[in-house]
PDB file of N, CA and C in Angstrom:
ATOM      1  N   UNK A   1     -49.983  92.157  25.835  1.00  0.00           N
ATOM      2  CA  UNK A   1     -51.231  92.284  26.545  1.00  0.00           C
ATOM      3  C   UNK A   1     -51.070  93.243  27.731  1.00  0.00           C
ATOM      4  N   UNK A   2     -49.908  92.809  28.134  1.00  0.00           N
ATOM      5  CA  UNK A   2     -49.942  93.931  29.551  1.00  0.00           C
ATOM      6  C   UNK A   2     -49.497  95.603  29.592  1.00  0.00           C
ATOM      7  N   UNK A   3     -48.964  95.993  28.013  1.00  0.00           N
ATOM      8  CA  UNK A   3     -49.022  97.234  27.646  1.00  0.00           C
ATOM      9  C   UNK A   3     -50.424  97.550  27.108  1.00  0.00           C
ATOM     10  N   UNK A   4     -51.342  96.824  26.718  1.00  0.00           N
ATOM     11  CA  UNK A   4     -52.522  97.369  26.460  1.00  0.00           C
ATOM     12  C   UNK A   4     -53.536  97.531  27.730  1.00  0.00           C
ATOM     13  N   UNK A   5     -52.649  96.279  28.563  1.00  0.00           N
ATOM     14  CA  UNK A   5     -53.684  96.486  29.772  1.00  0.00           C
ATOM     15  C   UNK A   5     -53.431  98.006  30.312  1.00  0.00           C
ATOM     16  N   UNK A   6     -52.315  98.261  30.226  1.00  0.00           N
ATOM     17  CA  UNK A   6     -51.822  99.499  31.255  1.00  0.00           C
ATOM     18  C   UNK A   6     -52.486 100.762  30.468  1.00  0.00           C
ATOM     19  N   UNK A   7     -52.321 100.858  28.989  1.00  0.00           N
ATOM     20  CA  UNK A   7     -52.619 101.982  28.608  1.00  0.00           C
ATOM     21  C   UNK A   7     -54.306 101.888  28.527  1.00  0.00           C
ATOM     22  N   UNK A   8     -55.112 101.086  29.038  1.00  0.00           N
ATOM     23  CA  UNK A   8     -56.493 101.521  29.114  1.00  0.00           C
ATOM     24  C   UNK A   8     -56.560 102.560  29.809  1.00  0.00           C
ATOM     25  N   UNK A   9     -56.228 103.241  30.784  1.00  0.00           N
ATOM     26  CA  UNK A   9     -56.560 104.198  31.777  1.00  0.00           C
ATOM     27  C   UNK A   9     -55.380 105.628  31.009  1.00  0.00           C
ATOM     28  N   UNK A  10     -54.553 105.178  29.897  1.00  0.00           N
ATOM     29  CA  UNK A  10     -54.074 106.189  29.758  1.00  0.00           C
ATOM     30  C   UNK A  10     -53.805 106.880  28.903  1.00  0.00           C
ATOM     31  N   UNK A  11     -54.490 107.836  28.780  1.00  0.00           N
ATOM     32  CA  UNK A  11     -54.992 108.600  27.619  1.00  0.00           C
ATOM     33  C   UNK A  11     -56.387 108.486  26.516  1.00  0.00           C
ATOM     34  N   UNK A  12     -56.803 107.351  27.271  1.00  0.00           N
ATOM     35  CA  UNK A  12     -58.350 106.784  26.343  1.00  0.00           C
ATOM     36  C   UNK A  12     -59.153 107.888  26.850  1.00  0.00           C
ATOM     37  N   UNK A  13     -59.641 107.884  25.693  1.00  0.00           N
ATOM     38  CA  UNK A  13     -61.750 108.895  25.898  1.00  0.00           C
ATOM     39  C   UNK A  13     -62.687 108.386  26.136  1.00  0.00           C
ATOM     40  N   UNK A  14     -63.491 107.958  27.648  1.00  0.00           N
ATOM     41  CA  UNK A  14     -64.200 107.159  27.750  1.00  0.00           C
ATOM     42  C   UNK A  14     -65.345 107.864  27.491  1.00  0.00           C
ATOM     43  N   UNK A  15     -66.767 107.730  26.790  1.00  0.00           N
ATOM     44  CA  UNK A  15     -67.569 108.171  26.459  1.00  0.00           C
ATOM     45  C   UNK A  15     -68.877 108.849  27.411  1.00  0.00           C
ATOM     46  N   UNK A  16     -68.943 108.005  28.728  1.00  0.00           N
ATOM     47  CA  UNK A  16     -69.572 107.955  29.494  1.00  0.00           C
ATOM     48  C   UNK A  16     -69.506 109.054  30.084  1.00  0.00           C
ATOM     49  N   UNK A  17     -67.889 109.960  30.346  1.00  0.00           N
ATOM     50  CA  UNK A  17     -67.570 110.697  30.847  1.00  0.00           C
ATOM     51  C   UNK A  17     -68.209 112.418  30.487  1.00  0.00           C
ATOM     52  N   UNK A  18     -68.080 112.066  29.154  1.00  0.00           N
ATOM     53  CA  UNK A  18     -68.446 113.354  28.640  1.00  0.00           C
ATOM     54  C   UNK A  18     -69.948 114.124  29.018  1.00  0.00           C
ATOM     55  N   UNK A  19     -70.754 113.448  29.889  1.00  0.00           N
ATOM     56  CA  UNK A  19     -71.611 113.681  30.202  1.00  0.00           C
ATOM     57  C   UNK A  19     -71.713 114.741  31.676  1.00  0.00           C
ATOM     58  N   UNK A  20     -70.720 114.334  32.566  1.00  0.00           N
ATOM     59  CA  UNK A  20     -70.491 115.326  33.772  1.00  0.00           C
ATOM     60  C   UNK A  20     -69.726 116.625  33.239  1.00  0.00           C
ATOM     61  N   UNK A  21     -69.112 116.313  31.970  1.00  0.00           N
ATOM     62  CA  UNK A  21     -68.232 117.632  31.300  1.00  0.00           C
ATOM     63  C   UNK A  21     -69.007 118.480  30.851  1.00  0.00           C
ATOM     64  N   UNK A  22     -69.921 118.105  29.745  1.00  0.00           N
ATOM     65  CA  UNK A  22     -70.737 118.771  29.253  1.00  0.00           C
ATOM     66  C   UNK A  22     -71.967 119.329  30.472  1.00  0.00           C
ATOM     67  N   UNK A  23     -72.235 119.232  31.182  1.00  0.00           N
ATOM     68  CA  UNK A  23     -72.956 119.376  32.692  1.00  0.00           C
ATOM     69  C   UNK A  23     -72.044 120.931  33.132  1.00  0.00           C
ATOM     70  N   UNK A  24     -70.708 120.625  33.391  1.00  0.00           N
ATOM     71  CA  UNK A  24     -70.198 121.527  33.947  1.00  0.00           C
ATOM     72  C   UNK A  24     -69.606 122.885  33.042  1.00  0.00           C
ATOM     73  N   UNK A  25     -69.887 122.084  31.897  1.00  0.00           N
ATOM     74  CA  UNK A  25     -69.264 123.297  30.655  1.00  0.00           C
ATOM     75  C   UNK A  25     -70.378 124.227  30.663  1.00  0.00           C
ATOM     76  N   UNK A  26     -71.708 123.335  30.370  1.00  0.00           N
ATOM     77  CA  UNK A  26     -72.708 124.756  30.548  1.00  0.00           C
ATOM     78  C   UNK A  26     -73.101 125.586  31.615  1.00  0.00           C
ATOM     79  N   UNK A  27     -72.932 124.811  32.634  1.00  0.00           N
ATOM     80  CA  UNK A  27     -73.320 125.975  34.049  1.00  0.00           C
ATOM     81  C   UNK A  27     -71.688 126.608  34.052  1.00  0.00           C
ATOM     82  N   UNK A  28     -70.794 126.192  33.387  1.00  0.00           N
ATOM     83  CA  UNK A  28     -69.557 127.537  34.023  1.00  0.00           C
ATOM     84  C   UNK A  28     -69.643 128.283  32.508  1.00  0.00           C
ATOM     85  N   UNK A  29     -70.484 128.412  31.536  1.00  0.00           N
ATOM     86  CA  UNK A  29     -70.963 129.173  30.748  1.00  0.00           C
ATOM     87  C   UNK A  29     -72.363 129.619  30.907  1.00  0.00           C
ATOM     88  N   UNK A  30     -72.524 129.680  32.113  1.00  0.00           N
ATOM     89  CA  UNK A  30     -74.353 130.367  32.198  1.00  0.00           C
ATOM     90  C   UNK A  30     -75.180 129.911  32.334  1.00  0.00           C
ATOM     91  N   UNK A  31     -75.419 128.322  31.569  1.00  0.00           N
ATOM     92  CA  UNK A  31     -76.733 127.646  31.225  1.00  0.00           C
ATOM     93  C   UNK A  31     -77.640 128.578  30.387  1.00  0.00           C
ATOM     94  N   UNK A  32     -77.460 129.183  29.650  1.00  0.00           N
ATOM     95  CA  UNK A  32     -78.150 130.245  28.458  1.00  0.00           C
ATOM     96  C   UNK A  32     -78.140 129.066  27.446  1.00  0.00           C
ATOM     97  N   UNK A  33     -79.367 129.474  26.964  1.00  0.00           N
ATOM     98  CA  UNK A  33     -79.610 129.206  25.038  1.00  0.00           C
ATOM     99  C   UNK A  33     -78.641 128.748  24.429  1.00  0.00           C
ATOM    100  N   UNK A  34     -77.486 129.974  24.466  1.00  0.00           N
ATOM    101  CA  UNK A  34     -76.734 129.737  23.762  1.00  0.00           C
ATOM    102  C   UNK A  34     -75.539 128.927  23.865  1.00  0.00           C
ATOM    103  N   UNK A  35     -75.530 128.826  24.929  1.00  0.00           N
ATOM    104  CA  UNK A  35     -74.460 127.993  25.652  1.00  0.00           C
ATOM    105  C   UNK A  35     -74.516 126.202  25.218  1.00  0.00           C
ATOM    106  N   UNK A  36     -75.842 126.034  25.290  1.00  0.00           N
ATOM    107  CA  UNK A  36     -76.442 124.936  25.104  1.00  0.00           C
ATOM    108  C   UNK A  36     -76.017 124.589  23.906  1.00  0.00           C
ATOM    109  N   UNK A  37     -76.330 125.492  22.700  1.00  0.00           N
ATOM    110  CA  UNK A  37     -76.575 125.315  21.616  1.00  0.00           C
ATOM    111  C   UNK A  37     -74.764 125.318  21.281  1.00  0.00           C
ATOM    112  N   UNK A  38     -73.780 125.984  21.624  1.00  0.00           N
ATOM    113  CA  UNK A  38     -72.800 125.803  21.651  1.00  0.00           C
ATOM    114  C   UNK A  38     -71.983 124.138  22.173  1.00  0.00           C
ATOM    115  N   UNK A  39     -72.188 123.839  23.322  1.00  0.00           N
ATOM    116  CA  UNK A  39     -72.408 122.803  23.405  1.00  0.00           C
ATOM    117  C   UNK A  39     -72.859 121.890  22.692  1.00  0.00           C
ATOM    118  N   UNK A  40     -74.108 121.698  22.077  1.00  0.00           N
ATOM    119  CA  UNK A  40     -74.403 120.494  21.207  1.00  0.00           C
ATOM    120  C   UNK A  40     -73.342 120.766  19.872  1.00  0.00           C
ATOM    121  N   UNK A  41     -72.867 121.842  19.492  1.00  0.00           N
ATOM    122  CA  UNK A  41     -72.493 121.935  18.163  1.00  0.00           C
ATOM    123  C   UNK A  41     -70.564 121.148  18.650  1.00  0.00           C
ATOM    124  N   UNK A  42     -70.236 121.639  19.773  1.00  0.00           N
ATOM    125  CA  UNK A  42     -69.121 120.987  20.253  1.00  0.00           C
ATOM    126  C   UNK A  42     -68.965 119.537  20.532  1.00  0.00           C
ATOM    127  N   UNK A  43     -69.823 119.261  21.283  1.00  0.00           N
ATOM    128  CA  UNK A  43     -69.944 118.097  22.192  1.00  0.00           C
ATOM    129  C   UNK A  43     -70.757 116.823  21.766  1.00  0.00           C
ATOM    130  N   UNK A  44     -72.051 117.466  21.757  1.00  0.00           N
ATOM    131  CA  UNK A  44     -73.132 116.892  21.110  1.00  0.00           C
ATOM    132  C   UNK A  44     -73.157 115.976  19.691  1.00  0.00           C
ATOM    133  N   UNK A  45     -72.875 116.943  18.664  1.00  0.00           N
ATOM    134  CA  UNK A  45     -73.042 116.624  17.264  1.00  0.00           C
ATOM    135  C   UNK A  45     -71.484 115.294  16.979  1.00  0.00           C
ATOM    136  N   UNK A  46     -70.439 115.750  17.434  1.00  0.00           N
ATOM    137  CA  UNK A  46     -69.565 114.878  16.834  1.00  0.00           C
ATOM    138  C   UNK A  46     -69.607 113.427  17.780  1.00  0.00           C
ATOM    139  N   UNK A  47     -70.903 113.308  18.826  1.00  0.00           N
ATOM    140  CA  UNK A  47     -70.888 112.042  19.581  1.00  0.00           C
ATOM    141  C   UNK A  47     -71.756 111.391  18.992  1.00  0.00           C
ATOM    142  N   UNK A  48     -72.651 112.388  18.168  1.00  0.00           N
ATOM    143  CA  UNK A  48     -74.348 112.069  17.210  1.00  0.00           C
ATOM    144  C   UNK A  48     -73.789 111.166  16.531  1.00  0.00           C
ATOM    145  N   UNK A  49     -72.646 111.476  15.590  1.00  0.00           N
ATOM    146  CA  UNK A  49     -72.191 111.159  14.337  1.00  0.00           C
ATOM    147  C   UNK A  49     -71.534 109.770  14.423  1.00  0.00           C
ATOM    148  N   UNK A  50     -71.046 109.483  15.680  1.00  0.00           N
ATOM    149  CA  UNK A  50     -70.451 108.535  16.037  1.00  0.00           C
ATOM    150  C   UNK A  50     -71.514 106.877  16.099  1.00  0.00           C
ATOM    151  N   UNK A  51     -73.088 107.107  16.027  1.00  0.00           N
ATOM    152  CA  UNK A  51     -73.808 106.346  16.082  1.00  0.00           C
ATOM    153  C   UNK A  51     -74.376 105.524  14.682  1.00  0.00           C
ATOM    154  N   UNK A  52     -73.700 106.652  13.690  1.00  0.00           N
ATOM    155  CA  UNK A  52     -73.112 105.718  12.296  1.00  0.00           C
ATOM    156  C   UNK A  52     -71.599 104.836  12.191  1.00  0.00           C
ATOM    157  N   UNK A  53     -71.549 104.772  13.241  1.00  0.00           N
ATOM    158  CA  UNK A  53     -69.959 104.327  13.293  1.00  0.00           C
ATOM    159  C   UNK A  53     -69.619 102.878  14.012  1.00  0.00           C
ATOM    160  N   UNK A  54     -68.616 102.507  13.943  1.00  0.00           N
ATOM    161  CA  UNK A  54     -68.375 100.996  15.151  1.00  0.00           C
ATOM    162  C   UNK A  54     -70.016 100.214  15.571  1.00  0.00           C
ATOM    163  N   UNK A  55     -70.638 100.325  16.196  1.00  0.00           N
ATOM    164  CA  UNK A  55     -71.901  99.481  16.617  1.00  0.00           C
ATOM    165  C   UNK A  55     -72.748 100.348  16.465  1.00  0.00           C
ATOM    166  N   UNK A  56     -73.658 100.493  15.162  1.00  0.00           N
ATOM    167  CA  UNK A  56     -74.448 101.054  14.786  1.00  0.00           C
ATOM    168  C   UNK A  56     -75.323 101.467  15.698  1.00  0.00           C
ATOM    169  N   UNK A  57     -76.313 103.038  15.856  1.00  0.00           N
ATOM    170  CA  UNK A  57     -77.161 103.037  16.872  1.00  0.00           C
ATOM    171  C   UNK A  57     -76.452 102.701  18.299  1.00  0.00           C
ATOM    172  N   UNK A  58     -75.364 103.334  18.847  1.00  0.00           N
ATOM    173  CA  UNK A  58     -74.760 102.812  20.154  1.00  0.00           C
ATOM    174  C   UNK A  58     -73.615 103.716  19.966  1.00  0.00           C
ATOM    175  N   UNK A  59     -72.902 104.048  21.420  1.00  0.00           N
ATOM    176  CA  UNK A  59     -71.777 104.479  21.355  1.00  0.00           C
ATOM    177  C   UNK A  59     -70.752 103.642  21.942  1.00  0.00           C
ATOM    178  N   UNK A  60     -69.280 103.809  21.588  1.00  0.00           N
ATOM    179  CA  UNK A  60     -68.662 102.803  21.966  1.00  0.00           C
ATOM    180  C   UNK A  60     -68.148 103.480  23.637  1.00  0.00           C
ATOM    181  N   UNK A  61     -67.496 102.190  24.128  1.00  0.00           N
ATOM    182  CA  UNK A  61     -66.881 102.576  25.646  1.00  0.00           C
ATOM    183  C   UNK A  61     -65.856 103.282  25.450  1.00  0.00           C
ATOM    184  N   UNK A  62     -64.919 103.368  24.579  1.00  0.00           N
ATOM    185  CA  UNK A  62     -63.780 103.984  24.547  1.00  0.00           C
ATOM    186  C   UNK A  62     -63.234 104.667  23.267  1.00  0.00           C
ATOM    187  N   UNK A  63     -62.675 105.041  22.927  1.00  0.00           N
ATOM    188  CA  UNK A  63     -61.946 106.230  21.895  1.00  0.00           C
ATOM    189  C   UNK A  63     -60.752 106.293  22.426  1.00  0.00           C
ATOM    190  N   UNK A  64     -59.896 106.233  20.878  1.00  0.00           N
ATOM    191  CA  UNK A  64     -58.379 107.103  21.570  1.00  0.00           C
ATOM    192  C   UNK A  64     -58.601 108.417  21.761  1.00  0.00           C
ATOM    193  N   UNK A  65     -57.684 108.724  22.926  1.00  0.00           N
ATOM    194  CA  UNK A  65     -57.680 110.055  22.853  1.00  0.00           C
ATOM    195  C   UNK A  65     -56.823 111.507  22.358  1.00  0.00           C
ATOM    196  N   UNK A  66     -56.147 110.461  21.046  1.00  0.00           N
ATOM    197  CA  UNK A  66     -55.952 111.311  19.803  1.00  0.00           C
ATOM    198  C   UNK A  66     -56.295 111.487  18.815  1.00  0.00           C
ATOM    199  N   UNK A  67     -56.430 112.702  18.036  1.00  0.00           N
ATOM    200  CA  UNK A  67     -57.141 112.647  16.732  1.00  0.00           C
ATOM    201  C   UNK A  67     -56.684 110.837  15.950  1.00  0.00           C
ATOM    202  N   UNK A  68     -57.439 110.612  15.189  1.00  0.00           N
ATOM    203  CA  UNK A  68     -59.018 110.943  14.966  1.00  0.00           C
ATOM    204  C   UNK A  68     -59.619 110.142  15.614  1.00  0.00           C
ATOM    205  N   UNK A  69     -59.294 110.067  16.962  1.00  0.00           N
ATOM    206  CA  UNK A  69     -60.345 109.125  17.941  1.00  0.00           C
ATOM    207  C   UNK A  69     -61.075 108.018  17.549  1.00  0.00           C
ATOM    208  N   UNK A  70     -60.641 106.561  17.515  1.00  0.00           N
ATOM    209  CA  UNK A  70     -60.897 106.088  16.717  1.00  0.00           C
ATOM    210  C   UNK A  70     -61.741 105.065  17.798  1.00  0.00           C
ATOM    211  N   UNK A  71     -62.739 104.779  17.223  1.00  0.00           N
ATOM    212  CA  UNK A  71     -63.679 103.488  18.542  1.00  0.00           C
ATOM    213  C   UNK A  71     -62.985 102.273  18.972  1.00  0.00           C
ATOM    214  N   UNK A  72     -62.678 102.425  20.432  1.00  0.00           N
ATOM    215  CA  UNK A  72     -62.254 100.940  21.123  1.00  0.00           C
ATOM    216  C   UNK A  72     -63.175 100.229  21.908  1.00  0.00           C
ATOM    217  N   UNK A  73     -62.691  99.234  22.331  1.00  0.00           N
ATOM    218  CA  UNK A  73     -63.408  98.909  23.184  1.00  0.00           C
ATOM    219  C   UNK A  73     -64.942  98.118  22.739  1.00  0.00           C
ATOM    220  N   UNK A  74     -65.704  97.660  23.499  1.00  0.00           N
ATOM    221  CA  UNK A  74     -66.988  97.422  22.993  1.00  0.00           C
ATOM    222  C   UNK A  74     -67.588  98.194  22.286  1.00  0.00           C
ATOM    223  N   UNK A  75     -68.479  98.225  21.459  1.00  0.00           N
ATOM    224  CA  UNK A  75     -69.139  98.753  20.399  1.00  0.00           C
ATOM    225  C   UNK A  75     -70.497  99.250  21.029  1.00  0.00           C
ATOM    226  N   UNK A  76     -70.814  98.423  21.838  1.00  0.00           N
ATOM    227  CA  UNK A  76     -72.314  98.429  22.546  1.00  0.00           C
ATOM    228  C   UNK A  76     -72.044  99.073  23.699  1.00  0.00           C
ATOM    229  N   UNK A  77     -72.328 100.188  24.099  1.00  0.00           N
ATOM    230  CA  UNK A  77     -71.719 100.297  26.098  1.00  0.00           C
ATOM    231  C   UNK A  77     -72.878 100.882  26.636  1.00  0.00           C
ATOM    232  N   UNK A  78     -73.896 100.551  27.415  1.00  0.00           N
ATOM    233  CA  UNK A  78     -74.721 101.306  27.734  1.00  0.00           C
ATOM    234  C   UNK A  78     -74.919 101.990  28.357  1.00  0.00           C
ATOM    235  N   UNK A  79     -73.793 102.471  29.663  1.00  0.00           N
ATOM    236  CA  UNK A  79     -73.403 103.965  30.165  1.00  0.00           C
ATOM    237  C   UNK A  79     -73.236 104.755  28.950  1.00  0.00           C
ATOM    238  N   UNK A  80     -72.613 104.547  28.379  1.00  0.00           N
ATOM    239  CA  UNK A  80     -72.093 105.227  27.183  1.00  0.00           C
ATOM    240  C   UNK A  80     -73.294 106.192  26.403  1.00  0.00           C
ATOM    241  N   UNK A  81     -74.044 105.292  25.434  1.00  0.00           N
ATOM    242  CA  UNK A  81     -75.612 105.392  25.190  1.00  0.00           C
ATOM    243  C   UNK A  81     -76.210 106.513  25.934  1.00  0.00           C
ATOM    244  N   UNK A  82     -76.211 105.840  27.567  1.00  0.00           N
ATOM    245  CA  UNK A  82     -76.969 106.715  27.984  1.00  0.00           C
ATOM    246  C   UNK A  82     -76.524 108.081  28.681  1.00  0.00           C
ATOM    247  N   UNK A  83     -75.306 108.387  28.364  1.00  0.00           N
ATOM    248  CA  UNK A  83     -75.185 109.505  29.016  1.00  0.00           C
ATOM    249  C   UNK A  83     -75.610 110.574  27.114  1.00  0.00           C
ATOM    250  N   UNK A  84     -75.369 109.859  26.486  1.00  0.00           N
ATOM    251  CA  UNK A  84     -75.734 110.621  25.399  1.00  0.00           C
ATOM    252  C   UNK A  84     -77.183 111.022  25.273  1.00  0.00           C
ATOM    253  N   UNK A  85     -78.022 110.016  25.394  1.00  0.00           N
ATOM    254  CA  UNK A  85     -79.215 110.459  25.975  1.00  0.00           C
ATOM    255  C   UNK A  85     -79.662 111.497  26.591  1.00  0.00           C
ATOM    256  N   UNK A  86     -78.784 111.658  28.006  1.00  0.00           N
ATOM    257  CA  UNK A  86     -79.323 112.167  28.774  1.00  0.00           C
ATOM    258  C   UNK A  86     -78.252 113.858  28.400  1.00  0.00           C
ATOM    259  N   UNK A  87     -77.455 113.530  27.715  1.00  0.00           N
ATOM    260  CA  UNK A  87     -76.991 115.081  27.110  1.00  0.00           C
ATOM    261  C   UNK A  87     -77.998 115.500  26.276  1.00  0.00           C
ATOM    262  N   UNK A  88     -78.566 115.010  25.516  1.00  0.00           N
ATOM    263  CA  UNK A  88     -79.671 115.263  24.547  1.00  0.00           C
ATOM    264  C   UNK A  88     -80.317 116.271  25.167  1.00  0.00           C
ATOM    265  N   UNK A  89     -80.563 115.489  26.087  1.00  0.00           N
ATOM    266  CA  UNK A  89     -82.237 116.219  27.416  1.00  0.00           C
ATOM    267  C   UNK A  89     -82.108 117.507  27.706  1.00  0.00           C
ATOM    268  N   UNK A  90     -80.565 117.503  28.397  1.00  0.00           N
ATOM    269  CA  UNK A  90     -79.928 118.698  28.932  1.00  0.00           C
ATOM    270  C   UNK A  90     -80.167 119.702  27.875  1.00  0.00           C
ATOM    271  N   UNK A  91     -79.555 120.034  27.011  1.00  0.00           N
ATOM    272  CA  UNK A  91     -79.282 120.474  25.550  1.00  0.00           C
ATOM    273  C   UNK A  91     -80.594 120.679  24.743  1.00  0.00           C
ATOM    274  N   UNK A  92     -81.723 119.678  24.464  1.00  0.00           N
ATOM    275  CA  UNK A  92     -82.695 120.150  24.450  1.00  0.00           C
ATOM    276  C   UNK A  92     -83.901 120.537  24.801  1.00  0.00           C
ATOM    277  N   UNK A  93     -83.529 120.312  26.054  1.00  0.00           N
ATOM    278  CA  UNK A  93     -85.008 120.429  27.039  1.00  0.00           C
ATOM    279  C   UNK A  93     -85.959 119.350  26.673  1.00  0.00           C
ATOM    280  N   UNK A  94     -85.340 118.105  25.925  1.00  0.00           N
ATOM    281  CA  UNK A  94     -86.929 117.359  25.166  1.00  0.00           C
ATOM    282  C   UNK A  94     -86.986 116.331  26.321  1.00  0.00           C
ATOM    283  N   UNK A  95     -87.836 115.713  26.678  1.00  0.00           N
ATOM    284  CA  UNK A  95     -88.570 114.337  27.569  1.00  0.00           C
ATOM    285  C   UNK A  95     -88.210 113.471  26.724  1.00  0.00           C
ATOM    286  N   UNK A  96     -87.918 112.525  26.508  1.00  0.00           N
ATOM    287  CA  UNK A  96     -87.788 111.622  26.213  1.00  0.00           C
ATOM    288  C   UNK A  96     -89.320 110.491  25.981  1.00  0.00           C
ATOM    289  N   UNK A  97     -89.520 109.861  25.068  1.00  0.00           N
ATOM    290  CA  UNK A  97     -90.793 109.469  24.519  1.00  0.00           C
ATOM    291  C   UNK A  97     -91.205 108.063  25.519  1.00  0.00           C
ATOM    292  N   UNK A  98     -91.437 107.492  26.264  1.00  0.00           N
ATOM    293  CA  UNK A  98     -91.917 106.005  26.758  1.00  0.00           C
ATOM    294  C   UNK A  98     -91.927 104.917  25.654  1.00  0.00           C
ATOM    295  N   UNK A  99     -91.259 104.177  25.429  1.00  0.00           N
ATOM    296  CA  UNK A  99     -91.049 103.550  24.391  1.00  0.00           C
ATOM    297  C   UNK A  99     -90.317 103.716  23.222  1.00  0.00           C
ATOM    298  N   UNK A 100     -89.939 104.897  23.151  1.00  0.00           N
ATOM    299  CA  UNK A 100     -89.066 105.021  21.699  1.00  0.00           C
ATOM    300  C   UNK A 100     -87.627 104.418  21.850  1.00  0.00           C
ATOM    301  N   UNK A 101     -87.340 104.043  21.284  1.00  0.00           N
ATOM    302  CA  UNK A 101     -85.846 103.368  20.893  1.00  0.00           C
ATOM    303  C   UNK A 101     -85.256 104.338  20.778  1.00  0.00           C
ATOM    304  N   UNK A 102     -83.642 104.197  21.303  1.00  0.00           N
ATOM    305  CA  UNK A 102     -82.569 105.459  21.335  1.00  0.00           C
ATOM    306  C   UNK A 102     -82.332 105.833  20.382  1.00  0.00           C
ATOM    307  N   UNK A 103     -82.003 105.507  19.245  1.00  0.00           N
ATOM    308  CA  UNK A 103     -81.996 105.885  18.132  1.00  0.00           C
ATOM    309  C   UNK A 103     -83.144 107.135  17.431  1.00  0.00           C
ATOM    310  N   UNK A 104     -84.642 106.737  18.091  1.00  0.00           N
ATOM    311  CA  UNK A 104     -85.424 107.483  17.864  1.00  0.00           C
ATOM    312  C   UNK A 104     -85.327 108.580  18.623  1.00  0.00           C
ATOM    313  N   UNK A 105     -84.997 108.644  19.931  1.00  0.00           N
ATOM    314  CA  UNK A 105     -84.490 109.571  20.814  1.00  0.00           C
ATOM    315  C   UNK A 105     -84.046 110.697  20.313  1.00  0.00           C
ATOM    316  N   UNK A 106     -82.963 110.220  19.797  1.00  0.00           N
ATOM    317  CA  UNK A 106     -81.901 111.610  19.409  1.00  0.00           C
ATOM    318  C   UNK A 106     -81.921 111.748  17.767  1.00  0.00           C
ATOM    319  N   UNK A 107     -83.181 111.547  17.323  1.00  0.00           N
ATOM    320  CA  UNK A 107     -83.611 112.476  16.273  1.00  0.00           C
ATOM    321  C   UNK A 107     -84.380 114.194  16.182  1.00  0.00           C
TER     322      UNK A 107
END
């Protein structure tokens, strides 16, 4: 237990995070079109894919952070969720609907 306790902080991919990354990846690439669109195809799409995965509709809190990153941690995390969300926004300029379910979100 207390080697798993220790290696939480070391080397895990916390999901939540990727949201200030992707923030700073596009403004130190321009914030252009394309940048964006680069971004979602990097960043974006393989976190999409992840919402068929571990807790359906949800992203998990943690990932190893070696290939093939595999889901730890809770299944449900709702920082997590929502920074994906709110990469969406970034990435596509869309508003978000009043009522739609996340899932519907990031269609």
């Amino acid at each position: 237990m207390r080697a798993r306790d220790s290696a939480y902080h070391q080397g895990t991919a916390w999901a939540w995070l990727l949201g200030a990354f992707v923030d700073a990846w596009v403004r130190v690439w321009g914030g252009t079109s394309e940048s964006k669109r680069e971004a979602r195809r990097r960043y974006l799409e393989p976190l999409r894919r992840h919402l068929a995965e571990a807790g359906l509709g949800h992203v998990s809190e943690i990932a190893d952070g070696d290939p093939p990153h595999s889901p730890r941690g809770c299944p449900f995390q709702a920082w997590s969720l929502g920074e994906l969300i709110r990469i969406e926004e970034l990435l596509a300029g869309a508003q978000v609907e009043a009522g739609a379910t996340a899932v519907e979100r990031l269609r």
